[in-house]
C-alpha atoms as a PDB file:
ATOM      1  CA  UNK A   1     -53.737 -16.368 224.129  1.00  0.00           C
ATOM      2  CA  UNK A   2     -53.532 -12.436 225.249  1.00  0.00           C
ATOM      3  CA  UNK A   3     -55.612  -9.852 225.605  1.00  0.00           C
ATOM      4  CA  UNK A   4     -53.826  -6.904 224.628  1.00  0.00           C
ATOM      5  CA  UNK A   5     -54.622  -3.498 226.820  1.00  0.00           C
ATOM      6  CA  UNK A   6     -53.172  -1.851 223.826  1.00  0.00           C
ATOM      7  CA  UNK A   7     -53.569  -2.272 220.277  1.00  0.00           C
ATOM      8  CA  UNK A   8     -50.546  -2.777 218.301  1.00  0.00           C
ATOM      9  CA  UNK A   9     -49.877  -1.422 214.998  1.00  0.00           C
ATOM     10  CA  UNK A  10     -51.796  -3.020 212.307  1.00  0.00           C
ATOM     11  CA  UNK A  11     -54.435  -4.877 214.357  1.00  0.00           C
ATOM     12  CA  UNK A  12     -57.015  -6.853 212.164  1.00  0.00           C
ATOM     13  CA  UNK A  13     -60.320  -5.662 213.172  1.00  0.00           C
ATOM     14  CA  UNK A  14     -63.130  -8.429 213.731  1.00  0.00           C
ATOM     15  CA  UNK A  15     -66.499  -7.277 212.266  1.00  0.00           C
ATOM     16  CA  UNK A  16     -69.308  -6.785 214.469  1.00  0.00           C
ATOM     17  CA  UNK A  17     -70.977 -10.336 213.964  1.00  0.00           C
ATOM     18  CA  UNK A  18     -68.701 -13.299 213.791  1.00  0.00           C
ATOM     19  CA  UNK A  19     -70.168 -16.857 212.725  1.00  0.00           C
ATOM     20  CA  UNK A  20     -69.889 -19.276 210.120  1.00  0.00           C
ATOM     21  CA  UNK A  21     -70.601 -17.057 207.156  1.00  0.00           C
ATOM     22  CA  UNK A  22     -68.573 -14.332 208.351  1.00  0.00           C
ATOM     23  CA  UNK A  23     -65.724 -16.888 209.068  1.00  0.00           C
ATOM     24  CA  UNK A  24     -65.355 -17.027 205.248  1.00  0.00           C
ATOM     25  CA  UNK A  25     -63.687 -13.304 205.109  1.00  0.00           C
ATOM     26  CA  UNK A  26     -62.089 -13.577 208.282  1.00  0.00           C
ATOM     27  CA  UNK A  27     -60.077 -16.734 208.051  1.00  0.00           C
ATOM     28  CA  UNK A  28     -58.262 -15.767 204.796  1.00  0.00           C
ATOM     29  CA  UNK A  29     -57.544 -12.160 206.363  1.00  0.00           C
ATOM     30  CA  UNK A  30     -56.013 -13.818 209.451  1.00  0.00           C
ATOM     31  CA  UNK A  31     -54.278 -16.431 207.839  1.00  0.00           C
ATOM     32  CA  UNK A  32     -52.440 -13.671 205.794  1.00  0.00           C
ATOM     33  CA  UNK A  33     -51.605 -12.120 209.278  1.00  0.00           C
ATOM     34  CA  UNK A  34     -50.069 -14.925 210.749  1.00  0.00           C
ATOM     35  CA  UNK A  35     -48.182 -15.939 207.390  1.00  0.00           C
ATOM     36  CA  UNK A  36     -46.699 -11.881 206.828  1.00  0.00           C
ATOM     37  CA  UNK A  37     -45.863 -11.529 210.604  1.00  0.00           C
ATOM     38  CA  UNK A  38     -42.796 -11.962 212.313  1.00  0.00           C
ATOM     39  CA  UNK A  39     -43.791 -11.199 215.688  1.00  0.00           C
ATOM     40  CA  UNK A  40     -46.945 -10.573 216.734  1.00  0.00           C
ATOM     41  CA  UNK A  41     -50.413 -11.424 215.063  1.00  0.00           C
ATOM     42  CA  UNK A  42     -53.323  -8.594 217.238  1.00  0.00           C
ATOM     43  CA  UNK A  43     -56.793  -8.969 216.047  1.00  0.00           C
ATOM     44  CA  UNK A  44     -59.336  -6.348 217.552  1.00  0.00           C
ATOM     45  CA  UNK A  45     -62.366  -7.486 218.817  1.00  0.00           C
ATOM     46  CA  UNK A  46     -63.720  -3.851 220.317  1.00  0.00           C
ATOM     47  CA  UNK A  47     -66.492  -4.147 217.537  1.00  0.00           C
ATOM     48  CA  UNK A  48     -67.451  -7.432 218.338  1.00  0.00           C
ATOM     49  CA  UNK A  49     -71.396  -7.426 219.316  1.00  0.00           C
ATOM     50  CA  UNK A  50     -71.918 -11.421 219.054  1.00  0.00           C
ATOM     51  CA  UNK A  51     -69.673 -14.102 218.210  1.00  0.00           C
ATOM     52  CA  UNK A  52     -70.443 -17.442 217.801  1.00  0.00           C
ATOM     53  CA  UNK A  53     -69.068 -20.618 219.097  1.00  0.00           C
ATOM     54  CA  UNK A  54     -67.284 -21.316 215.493  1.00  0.00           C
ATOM     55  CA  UNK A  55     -65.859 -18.209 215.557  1.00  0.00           C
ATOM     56  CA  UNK A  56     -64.060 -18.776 219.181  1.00  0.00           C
ATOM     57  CA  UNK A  57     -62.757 -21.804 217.703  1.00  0.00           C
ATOM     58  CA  UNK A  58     -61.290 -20.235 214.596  1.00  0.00           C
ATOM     59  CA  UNK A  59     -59.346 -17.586 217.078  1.00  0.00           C
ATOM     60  CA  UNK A  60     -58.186 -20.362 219.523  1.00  0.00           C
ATOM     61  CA  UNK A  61     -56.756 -22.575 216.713  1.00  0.00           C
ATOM     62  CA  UNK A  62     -55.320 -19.204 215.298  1.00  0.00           C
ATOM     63  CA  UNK A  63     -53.420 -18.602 218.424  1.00  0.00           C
ATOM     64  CA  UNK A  64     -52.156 -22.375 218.347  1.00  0.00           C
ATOM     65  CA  UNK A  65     -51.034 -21.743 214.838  1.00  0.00           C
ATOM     66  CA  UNK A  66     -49.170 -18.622 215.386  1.00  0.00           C
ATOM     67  CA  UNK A  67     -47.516 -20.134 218.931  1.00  0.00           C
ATOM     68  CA  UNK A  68     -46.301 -23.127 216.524  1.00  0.00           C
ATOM     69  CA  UNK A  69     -44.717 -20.539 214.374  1.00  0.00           C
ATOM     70  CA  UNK A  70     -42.773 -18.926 217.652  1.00  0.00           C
ATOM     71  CA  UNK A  71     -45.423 -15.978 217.281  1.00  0.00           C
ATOM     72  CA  UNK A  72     -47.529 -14.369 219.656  1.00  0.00           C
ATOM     73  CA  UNK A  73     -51.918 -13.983 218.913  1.00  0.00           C
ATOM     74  CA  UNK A  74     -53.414 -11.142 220.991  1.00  0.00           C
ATOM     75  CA  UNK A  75     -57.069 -10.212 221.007  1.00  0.00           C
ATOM     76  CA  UNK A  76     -57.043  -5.988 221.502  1.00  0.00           C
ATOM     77  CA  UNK A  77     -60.057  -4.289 223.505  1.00  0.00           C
ATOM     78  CA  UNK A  78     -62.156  -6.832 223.678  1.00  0.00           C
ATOM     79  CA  UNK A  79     -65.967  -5.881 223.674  1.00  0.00           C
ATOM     80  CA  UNK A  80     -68.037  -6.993 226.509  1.00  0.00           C
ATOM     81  CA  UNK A  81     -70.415  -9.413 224.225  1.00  0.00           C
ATOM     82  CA  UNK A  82     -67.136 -11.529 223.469  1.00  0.00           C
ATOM     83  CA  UNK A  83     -65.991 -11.367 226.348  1.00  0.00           C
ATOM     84  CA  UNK A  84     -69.331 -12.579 227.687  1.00  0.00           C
ATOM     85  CA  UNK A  85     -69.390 -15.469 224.961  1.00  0.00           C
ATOM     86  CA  UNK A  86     -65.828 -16.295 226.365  1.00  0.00           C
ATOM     87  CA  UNK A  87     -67.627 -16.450 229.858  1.00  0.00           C
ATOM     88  CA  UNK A  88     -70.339 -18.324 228.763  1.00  0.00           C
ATOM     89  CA  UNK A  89     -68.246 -21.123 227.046  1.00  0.00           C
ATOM     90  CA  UNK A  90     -66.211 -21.771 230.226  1.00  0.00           C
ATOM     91  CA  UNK A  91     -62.956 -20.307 227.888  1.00  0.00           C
ATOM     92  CA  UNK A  92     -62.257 -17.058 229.606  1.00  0.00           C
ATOM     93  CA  UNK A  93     -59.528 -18.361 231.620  1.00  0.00           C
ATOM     94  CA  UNK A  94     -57.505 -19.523 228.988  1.00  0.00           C
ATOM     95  CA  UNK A  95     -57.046 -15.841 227.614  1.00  0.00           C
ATOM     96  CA  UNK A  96     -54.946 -14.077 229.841  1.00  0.00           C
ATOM     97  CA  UNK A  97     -54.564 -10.250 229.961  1.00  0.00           C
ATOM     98  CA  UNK A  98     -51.178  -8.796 228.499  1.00  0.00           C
ATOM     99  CA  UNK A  99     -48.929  -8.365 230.818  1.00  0.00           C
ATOM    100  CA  UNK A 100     -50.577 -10.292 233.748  1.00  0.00           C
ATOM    101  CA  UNK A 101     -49.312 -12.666 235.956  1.00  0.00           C
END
């Protein structure tokens, strides 16, 4: 999965809490995404203040969804609590910055 520097147009923006019960209004919104796009699905997680372990596992199988559909999943400006939660899972190496090597 990237991590886009740069948001592109029409990113869907994560709320500030993401766990089960917020999973509820997120996964339809997402799903949408990945069915309407042709390209490139970029959720925005600048807003992000804690996510839970759930939630990381609704945006990893999102990215495998989208990559069987030939698309790409980016996470935009993520915010330093999910990148932390990333960090503390032992899953920060499988997102890769946009455009690194």
């Amino acid at each position: 999965m990237e991590i886009a520097k740069h948001s592109a147009p029409h990113p869907y923006t994560l709320p500030s809490i993401v766990d089960f019960s917020t999973l509820m209004e997120i996964q339809p919104a997402i799903h949408h995404l990945l069915a309407a796009s042709s390209q490139t699905v970029v959720v925005d997680a600048g807003a992000v203040e804690r996510i839970s372990t759930p939630g990381i596992q609704f945006l990893i199988a999102s990215q495998k969804s989208a990559a069987s559909g030939h698309k790409s999943f980016a996470i935009a400006q993520p915010s330093a609590s999910f990148t932390q939660a990333l960090e503390d899972l032992g899953l920060d190496t499988i997102f890769t910055p946009k455009g690194a090597s």
